[in-house]
Structure formats: C-alpha cells, structure tokens
PDB file of N, CA and C in Angstrom:
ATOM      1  N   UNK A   1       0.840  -1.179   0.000  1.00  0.00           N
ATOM      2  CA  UNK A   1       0.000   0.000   0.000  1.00  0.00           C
ATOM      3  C   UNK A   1       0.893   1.253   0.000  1.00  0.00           C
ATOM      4  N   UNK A   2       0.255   2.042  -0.389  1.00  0.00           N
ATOM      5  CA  UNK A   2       1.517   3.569  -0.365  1.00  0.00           C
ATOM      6  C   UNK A   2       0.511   4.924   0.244  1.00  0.00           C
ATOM      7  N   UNK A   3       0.797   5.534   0.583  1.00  0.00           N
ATOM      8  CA  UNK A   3       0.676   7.412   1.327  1.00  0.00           C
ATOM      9  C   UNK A   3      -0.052   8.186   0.275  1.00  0.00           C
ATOM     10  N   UNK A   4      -0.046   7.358  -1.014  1.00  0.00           N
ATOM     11  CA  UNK A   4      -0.511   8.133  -2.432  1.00  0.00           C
ATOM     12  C   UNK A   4      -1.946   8.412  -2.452  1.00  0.00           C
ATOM     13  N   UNK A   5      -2.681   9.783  -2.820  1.00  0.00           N
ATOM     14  CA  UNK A   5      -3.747   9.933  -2.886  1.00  0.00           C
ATOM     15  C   UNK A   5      -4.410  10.518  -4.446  1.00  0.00           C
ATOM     16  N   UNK A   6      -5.661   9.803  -4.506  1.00  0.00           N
ATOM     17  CA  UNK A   6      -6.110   9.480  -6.307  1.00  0.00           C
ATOM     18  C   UNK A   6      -6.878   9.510  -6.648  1.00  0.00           C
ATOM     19  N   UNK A   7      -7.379   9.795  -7.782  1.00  0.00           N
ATOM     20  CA  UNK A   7      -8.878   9.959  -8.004  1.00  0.00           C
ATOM     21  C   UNK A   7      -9.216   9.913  -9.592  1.00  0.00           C
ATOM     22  N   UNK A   8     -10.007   9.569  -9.990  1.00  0.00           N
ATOM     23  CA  UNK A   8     -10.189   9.726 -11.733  1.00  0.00           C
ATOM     24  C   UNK A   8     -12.026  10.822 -11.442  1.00  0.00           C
ATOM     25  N   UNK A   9     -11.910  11.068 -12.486  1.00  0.00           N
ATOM     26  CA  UNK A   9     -13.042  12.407 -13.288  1.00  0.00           C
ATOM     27  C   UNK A   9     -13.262  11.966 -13.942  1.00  0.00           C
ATOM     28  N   UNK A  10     -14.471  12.018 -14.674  1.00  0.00           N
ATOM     29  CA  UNK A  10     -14.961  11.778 -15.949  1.00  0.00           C
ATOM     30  C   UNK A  10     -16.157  12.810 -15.899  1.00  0.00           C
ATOM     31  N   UNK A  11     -16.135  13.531 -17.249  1.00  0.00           N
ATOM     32  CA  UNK A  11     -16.732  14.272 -17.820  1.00  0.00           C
ATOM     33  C   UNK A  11     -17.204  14.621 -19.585  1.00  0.00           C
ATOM     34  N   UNK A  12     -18.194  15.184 -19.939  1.00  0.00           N
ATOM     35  CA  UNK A  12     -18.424  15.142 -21.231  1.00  0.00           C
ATOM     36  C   UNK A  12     -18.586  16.392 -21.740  1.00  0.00           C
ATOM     37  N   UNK A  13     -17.310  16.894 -22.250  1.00  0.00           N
ATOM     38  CA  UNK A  13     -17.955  18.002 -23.215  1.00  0.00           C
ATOM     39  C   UNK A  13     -18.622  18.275 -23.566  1.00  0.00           C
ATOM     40  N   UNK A  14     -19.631  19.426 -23.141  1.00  0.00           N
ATOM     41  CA  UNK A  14     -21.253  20.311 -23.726  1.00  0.00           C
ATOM     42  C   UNK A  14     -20.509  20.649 -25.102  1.00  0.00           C
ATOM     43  N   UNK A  15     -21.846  20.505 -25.979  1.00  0.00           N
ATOM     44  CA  UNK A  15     -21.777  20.834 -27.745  1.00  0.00           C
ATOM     45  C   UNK A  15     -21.315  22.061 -27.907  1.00  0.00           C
ATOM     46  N   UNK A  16     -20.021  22.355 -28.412  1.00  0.00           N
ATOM     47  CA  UNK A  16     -19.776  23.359 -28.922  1.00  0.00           C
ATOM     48  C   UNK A  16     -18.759  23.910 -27.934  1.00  0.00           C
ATOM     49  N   UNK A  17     -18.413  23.169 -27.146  1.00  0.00           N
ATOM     50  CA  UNK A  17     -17.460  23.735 -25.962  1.00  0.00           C
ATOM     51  C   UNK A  17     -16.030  23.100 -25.557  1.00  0.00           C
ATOM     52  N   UNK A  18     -16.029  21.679 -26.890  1.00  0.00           N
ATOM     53  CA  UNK A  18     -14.438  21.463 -26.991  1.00  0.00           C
ATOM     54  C   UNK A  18     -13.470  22.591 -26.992  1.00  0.00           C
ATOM     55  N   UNK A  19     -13.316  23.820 -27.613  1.00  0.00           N
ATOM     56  CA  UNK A  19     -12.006  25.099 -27.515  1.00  0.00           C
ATOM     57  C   UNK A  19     -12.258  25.260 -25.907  1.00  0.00           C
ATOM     58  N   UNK A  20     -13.674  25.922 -25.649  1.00  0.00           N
ATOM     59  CA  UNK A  20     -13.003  26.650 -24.207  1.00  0.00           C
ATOM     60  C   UNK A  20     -12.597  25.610 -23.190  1.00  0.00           C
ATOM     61  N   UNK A  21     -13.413  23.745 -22.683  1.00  0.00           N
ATOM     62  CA  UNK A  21     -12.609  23.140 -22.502  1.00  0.00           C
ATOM     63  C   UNK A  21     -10.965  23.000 -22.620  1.00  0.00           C
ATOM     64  N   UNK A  22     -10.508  22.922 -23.889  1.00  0.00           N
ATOM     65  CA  UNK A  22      -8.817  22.477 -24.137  1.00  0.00           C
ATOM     66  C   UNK A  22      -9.082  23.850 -23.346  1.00  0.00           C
ATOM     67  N   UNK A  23      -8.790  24.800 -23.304  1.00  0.00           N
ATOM     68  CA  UNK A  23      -8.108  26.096 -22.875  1.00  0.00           C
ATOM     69  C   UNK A  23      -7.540  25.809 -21.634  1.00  0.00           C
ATOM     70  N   UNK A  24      -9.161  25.777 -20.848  1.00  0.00           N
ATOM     71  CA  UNK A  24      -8.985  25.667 -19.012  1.00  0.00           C
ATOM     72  C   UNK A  24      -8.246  24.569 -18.997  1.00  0.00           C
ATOM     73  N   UNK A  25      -8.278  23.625 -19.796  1.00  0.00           N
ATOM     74  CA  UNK A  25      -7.629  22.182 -19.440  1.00  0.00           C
ATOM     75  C   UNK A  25      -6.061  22.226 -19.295  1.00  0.00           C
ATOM     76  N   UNK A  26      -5.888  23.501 -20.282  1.00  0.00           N
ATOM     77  CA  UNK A  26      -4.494  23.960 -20.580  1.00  0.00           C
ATOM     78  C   UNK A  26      -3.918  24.910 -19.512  1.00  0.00           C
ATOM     79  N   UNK A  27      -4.588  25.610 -19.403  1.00  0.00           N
ATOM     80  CA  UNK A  27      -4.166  26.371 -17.761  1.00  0.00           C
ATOM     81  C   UNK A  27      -4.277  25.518 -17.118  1.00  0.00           C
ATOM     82  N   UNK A  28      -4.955  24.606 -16.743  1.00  0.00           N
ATOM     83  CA  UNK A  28      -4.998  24.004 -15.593  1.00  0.00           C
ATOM     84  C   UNK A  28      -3.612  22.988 -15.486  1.00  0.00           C
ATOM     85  N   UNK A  29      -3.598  22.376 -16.418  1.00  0.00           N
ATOM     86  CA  UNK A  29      -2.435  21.512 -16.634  1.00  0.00           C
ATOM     87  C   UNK A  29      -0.951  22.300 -16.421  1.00  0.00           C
ATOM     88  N   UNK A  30      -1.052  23.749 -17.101  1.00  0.00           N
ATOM     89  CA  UNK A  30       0.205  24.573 -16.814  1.00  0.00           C
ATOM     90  C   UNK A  30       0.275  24.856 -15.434  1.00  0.00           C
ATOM     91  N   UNK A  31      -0.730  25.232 -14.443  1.00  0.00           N
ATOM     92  CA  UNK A  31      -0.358  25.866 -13.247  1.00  0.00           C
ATOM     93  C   UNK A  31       0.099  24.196 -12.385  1.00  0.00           C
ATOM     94  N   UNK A  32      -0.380  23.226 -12.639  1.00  0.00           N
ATOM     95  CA  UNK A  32      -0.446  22.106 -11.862  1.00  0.00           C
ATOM     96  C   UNK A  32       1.210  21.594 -11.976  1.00  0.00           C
ATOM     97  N   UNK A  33       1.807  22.066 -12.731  1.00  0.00           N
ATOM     98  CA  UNK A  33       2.690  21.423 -13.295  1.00  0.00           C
ATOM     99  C   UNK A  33       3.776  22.139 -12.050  1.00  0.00           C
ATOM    100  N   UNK A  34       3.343  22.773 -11.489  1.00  0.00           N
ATOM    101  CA  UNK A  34       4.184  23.743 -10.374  1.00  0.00           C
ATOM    102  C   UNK A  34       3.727  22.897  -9.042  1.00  0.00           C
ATOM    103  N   UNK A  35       3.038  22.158  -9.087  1.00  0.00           N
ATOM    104  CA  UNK A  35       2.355  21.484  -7.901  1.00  0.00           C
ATOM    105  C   UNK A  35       3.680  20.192  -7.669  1.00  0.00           C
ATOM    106  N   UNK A  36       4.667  20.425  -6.765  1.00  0.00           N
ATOM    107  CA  UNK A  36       5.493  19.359  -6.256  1.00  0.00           C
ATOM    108  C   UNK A  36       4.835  18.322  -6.024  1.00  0.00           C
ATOM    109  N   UNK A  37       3.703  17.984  -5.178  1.00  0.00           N
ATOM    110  CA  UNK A  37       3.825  16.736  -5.033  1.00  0.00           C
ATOM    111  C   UNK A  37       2.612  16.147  -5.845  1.00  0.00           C
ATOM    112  N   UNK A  38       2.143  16.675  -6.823  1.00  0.00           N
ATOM    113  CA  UNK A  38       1.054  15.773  -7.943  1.00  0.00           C
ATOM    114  C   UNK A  38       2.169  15.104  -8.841  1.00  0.00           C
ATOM    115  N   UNK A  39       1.887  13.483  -8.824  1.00  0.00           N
ATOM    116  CA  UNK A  39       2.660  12.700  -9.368  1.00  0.00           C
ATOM    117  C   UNK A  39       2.053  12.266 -10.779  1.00  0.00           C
ATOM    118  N   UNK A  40       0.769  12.256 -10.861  1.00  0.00           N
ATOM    119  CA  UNK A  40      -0.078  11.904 -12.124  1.00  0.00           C
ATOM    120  C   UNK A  40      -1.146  13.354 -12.189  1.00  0.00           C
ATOM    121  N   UNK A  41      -0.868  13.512 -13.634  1.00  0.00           N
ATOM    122  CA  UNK A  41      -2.003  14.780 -13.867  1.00  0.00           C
ATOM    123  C   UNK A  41      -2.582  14.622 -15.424  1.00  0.00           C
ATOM    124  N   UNK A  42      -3.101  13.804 -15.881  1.00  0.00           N
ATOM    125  CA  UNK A  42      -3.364  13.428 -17.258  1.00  0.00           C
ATOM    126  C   UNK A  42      -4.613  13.305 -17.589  1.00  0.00           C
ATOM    127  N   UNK A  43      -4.818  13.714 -19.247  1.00  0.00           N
ATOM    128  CA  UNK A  43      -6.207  14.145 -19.489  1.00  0.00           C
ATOM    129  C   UNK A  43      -6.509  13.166 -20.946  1.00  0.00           C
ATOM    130  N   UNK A  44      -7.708  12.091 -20.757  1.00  0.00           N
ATOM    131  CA  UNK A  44      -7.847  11.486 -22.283  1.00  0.00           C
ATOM    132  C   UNK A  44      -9.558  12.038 -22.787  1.00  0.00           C
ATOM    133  N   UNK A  45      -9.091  12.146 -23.961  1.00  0.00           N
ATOM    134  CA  UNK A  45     -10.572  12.970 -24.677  1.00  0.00           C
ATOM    135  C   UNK A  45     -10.517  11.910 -25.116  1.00  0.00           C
ATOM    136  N   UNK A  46     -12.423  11.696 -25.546  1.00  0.00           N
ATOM    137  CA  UNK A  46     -12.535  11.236 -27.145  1.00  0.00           C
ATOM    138  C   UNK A  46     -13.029  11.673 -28.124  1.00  0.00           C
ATOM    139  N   UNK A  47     -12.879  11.053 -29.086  1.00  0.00           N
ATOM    140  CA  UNK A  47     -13.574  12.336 -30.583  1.00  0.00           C
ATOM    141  C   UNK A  47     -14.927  12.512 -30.429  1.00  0.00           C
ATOM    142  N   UNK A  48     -15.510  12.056 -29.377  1.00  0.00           N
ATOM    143  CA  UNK A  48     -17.108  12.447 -29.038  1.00  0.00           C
ATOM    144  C   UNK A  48     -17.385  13.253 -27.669  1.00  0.00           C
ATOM    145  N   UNK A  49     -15.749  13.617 -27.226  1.00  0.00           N
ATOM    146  CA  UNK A  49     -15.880  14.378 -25.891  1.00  0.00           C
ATOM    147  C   UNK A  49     -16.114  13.462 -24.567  1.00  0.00           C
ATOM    148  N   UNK A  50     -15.957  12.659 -24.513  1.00  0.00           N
ATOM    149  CA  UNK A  50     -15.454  11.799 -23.270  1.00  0.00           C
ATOM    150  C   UNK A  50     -14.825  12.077 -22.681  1.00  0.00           C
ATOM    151  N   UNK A  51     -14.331  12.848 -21.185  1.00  0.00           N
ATOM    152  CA  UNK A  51     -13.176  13.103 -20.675  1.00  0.00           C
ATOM    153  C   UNK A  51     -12.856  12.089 -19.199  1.00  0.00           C
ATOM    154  N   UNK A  52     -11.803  11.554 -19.604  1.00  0.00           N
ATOM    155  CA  UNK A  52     -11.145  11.048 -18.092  1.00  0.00           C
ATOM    156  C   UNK A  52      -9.864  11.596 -17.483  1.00  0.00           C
ATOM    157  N   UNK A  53     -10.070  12.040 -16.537  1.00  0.00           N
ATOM    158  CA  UNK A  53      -8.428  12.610 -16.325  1.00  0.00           C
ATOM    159  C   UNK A  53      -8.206  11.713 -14.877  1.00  0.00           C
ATOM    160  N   UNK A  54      -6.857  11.259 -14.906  1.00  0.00           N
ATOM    161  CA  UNK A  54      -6.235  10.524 -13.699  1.00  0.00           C
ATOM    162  C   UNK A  54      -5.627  11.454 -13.293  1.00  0.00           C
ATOM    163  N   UNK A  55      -5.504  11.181 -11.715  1.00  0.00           N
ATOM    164  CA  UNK A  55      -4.709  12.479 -10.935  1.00  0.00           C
ATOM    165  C   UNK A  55      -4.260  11.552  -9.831  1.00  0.00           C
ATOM    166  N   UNK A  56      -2.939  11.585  -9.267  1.00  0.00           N
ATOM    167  CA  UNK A  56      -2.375  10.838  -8.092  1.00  0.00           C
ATOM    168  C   UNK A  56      -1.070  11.786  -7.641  1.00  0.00           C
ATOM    169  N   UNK A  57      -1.428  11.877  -6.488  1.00  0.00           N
ATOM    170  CA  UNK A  57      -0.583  12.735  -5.873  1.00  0.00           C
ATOM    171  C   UNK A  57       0.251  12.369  -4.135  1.00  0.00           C
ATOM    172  N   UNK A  58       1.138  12.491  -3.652  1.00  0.00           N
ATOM    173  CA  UNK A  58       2.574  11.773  -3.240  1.00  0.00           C
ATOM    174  C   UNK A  58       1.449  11.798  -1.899  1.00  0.00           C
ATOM    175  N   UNK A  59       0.387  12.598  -1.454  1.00  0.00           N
ATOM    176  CA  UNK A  59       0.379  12.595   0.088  1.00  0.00           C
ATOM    177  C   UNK A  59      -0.884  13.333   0.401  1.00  0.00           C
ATOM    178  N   UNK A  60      -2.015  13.589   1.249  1.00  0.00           N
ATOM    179  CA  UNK A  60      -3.128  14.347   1.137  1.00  0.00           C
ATOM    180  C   UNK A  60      -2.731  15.961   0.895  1.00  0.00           C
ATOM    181  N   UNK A  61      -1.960  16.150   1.631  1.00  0.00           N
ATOM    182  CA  UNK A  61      -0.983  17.314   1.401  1.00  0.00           C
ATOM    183  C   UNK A  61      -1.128  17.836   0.480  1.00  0.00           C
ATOM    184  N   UNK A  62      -0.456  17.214  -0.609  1.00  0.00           N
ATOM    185  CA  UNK A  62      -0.307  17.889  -2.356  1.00  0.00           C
ATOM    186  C   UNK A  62      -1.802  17.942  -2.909  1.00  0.00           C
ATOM    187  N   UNK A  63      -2.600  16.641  -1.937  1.00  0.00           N
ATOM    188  CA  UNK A  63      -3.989  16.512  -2.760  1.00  0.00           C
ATOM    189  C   UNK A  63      -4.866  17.807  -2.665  1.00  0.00           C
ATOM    190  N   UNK A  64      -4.938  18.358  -1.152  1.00  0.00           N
ATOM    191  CA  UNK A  64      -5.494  19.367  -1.020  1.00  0.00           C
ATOM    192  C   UNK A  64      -4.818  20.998  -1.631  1.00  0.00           C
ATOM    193  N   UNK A  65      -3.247  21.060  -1.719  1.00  0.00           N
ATOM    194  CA  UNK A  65      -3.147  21.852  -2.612  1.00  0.00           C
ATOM    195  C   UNK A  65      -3.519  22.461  -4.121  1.00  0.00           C
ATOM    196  N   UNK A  66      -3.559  21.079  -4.957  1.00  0.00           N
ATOM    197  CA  UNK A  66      -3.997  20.693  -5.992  1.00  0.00           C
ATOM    198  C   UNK A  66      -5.835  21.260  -5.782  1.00  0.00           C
ATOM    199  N   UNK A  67      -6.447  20.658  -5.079  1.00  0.00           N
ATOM    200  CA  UNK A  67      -7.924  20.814  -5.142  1.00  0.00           C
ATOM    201  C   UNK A  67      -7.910  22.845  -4.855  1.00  0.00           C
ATOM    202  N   UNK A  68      -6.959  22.981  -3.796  1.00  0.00           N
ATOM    203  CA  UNK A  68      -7.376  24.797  -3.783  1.00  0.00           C
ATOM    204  C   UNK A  68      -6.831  25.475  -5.102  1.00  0.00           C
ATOM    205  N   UNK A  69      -5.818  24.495  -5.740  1.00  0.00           N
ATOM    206  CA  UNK A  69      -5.634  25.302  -7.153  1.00  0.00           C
ATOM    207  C   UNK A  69      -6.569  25.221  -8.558  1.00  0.00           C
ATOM    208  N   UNK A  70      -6.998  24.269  -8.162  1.00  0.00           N
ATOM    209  CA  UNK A  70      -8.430  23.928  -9.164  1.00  0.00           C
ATOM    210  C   UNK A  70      -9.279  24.802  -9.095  1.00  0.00           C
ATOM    211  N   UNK A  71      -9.519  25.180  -7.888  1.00  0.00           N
ATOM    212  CA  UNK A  71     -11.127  25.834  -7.682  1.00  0.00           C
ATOM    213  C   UNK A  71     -10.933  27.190  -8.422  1.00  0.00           C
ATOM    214  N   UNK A  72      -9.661  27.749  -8.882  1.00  0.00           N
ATOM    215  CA  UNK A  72      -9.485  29.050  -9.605  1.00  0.00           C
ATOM    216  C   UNK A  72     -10.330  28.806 -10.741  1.00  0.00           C
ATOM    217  N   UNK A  73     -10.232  27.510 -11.256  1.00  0.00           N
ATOM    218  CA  UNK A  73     -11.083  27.223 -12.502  1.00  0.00           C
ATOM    219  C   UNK A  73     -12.048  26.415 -12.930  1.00  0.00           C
ATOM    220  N   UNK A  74     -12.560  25.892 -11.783  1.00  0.00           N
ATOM    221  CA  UNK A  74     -13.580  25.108 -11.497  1.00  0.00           C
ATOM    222  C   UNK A  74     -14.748  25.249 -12.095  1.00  0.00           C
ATOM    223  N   UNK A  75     -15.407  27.013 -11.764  1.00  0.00           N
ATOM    224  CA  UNK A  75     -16.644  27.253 -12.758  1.00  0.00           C
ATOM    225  C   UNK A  75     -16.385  26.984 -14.083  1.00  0.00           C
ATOM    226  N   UNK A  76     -15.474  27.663 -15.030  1.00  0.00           N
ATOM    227  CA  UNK A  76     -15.571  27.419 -16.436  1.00  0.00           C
ATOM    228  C   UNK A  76     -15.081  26.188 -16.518  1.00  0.00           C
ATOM    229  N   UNK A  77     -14.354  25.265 -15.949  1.00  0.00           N
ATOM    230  CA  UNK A  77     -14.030  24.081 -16.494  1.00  0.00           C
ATOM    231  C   UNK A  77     -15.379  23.016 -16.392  1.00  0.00           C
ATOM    232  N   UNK A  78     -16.067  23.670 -15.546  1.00  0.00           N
ATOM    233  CA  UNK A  78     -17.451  22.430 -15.233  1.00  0.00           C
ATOM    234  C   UNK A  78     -18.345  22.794 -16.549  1.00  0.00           C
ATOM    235  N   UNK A  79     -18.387  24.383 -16.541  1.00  0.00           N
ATOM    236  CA  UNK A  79     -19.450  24.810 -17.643  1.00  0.00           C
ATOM    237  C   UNK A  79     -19.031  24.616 -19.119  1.00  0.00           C
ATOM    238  N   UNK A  80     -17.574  23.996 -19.187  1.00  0.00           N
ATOM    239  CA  UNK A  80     -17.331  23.549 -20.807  1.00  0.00           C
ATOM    240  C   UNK A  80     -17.699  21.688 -20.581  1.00  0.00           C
ATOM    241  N   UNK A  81     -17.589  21.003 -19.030  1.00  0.00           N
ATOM    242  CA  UNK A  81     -17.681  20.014 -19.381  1.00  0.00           C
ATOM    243  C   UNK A  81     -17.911  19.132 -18.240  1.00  0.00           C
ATOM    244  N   UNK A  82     -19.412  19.231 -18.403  1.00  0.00           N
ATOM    245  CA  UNK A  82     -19.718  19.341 -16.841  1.00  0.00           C
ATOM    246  C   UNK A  82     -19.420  17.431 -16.458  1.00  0.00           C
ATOM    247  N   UNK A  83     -18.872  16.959 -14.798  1.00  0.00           N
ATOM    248  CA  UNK A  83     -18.336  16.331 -14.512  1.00  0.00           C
ATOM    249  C   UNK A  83     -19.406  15.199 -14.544  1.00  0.00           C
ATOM    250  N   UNK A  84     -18.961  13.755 -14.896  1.00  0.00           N
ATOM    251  CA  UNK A  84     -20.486  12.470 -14.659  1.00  0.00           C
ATOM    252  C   UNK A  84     -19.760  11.577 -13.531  1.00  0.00           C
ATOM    253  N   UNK A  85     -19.001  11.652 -13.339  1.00  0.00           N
ATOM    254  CA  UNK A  85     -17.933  10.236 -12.226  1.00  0.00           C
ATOM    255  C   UNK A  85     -17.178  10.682 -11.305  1.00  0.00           C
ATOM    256  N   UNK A  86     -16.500  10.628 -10.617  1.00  0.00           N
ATOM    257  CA  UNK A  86     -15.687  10.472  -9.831  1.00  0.00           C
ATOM    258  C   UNK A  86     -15.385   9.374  -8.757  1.00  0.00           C
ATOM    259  N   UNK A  87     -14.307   8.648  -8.764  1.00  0.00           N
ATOM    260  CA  UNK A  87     -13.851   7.628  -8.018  1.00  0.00           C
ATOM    261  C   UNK A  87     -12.571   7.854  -7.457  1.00  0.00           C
ATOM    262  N   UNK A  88     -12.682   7.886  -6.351  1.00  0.00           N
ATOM    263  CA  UNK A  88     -11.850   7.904  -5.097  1.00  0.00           C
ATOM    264  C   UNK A  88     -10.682   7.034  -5.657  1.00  0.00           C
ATOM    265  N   UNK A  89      -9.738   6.511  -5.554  1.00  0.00           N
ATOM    266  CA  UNK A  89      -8.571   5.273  -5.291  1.00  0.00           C
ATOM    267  C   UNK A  89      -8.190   5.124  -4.375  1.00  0.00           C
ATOM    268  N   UNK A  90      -8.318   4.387  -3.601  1.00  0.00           N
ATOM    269  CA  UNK A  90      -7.401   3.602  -1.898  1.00  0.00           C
ATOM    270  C   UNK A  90      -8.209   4.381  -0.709  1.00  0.00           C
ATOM    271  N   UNK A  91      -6.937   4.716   0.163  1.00  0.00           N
ATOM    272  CA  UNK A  91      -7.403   5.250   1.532  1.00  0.00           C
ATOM    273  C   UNK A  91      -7.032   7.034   1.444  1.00  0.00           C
ATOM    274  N   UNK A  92      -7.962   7.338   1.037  1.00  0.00           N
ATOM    275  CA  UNK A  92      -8.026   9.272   0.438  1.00  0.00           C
ATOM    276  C   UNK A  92      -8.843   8.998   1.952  1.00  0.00           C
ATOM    277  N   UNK A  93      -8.097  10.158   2.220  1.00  0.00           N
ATOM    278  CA  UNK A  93      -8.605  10.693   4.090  1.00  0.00           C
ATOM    279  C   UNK A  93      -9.898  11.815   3.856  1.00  0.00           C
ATOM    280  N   UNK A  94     -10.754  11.444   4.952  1.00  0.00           N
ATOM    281  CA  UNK A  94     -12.160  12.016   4.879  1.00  0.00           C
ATOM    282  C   UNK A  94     -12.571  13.419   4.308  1.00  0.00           C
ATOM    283  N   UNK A  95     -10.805  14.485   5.052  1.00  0.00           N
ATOM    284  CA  UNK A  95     -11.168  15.587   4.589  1.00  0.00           C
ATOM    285  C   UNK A  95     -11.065  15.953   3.114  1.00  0.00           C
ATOM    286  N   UNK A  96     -10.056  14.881   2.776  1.00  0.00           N
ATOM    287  CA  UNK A  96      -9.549  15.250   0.516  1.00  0.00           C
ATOM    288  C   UNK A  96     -11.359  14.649   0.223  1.00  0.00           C
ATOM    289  N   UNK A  97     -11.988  13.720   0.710  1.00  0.00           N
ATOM    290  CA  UNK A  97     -13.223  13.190   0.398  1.00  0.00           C
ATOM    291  C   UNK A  97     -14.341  14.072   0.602  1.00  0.00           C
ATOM    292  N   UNK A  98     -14.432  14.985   1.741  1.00  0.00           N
ATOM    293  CA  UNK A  98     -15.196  16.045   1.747  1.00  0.00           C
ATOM    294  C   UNK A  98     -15.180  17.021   0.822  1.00  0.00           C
ATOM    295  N   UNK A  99     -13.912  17.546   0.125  1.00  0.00           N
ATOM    296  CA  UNK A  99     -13.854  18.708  -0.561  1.00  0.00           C
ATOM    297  C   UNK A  99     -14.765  18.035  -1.963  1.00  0.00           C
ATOM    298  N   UNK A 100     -14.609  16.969  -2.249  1.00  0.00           N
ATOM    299  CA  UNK A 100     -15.379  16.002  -3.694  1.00  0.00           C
ATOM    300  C   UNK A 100     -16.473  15.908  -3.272  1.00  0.00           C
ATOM    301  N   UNK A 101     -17.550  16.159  -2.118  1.00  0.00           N
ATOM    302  CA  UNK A 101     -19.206  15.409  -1.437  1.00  0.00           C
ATOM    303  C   UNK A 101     -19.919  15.773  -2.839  1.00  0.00           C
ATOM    304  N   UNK A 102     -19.815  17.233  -3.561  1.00  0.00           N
ATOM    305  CA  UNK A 102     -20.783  17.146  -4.617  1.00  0.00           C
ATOM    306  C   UNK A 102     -21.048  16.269  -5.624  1.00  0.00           C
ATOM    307  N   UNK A 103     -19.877  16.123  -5.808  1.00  0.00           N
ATOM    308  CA  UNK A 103     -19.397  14.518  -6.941  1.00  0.00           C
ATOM    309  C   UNK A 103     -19.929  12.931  -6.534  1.00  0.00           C
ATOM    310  N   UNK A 104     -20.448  13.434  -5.834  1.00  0.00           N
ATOM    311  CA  UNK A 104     -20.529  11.865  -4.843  1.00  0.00           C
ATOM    312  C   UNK A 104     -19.542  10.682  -5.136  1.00  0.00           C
ATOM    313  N   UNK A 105     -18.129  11.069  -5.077  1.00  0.00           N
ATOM    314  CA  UNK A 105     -17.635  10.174  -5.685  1.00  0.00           C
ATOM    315  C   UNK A 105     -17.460   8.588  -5.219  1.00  0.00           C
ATOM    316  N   UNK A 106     -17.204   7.139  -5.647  1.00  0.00           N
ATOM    317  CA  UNK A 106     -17.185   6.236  -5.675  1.00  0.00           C
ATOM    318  C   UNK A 106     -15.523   5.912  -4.567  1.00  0.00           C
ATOM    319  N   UNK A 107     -15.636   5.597  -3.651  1.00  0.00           N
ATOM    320  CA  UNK A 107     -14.558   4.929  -2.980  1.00  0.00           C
ATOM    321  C   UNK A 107     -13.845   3.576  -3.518  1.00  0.00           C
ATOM    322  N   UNK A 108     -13.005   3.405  -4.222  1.00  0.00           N
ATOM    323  CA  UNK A 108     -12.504   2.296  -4.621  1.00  0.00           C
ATOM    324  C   UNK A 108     -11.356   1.727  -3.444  1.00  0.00           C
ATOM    325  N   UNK A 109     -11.129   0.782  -2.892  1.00  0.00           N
ATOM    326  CA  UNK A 109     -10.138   0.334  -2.131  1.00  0.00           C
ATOM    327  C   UNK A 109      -9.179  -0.437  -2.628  1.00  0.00           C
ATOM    328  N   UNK A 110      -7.717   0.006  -2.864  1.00  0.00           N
ATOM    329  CA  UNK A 110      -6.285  -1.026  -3.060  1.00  0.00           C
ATOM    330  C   UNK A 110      -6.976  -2.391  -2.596  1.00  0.00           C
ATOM    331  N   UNK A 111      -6.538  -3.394  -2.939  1.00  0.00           N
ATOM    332  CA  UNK A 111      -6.538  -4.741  -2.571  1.00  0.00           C
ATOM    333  C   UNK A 111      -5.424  -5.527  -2.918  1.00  0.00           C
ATOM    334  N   UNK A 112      -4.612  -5.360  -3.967  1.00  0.00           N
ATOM    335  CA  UNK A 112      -3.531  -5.894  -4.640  1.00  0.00           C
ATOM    336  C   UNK A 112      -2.947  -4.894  -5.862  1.00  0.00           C
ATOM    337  N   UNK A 113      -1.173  -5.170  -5.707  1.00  0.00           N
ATOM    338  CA  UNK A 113      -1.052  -4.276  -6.895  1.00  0.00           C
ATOM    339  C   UNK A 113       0.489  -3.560  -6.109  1.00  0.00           C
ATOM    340  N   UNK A 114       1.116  -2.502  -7.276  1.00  0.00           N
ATOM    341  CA  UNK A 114       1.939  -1.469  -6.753  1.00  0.00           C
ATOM    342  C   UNK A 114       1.829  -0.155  -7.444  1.00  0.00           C
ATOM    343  N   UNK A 115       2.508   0.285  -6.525  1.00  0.00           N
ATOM    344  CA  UNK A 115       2.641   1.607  -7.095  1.00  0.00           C
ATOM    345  C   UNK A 115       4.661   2.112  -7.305  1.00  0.00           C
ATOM    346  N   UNK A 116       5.078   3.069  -8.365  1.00  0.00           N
ATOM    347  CA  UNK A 116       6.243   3.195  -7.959  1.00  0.00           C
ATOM    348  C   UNK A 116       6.874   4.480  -8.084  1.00  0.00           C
TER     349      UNK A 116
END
C-alpha cells in the first residue's frame, strides 16, 4: 500500500465547448505542473468528448493543494464540461473526500497491486 492519494473524473464536453474546454484544461495543466507533489495529472478525450483525467498525488498534502488550485477554474471548467464520475482510489482521508461530497464520488479500495 503507499501514502498516495487518487482519483479519476470523468466528464463530457457540452456541444460546442471542446475550444473553451482544451483552454482551461491547458491552464490548468500549466499551473499544476508547479504542484510538487502531484505525481499523475493526465487528461484522455474522445472524438465524441469523453473526458477522463487521472490524478495521483505523493500525500493528502499535495492533494489538497492541488484541489485549492483547481477551484481558480472550477466554474468554467465544469461549464465547458460538466463532470459524470468520480472515483476515489485507496485510503483518500475524509477531509480530501469532503472537498469532492458534490461529486458523490465512488470509494474504490487497493486490494492488490503497486505503485512506484
């Protein structure tokens, strides 16, 4: 088991809102990239606007940094593509789980496996 805290998104691009999506996706990805301890920050589209982005980060620490740097762009990134999923990964501590309650996201628990 590891200290690592994780989560996947899934969301679908509203019609006509692939550009301002990539944009925020693009700031968002640039400012995150300053975030020391986010270890995974990755975004997959599909040509019908499917979005999943994986995010794993070294410690709740970085997780909650990461979440107060989001919220700069939270409104327009929801209103190009508004969110359908969210799933927890492992043991994410109550408070990184509180800041997600709107999402209702899905708790998944490690059982086997590594991380490195």
């Amino acid at each position: 088991m590891t200290d690592h805290v994780g989560w996947i998104v899934e969301a679908k691009i509203a019609d006509g809102k692939r550009g301002e999506f990539e944009a925020v996706a693009q700031e968002i990805v640039t400012a995150t990239r300053k975030e020391g301890g986010t270890l995974n920050y990755q975004y997959f589209v599909s040509d019908d606007g499917d979005v999943l982005i994986w995010e794993r980060f070294a410690n709740a620490e970085s997780a909650h940094i990461h979440i107060d740097n989001w919220d700069r762009y939270a409104d327009r990134w929801l209103a190009a593509a508004p969110a359908t999923r969210m799933v927890h990964l492992g043991d994410v501590p109550g408070d990184v789980r509180a800041r997600h309650a709107a999402l209702a996201p899905k708790l998944l628990q490690e059982i086997n496996g590594f991380a490195r």
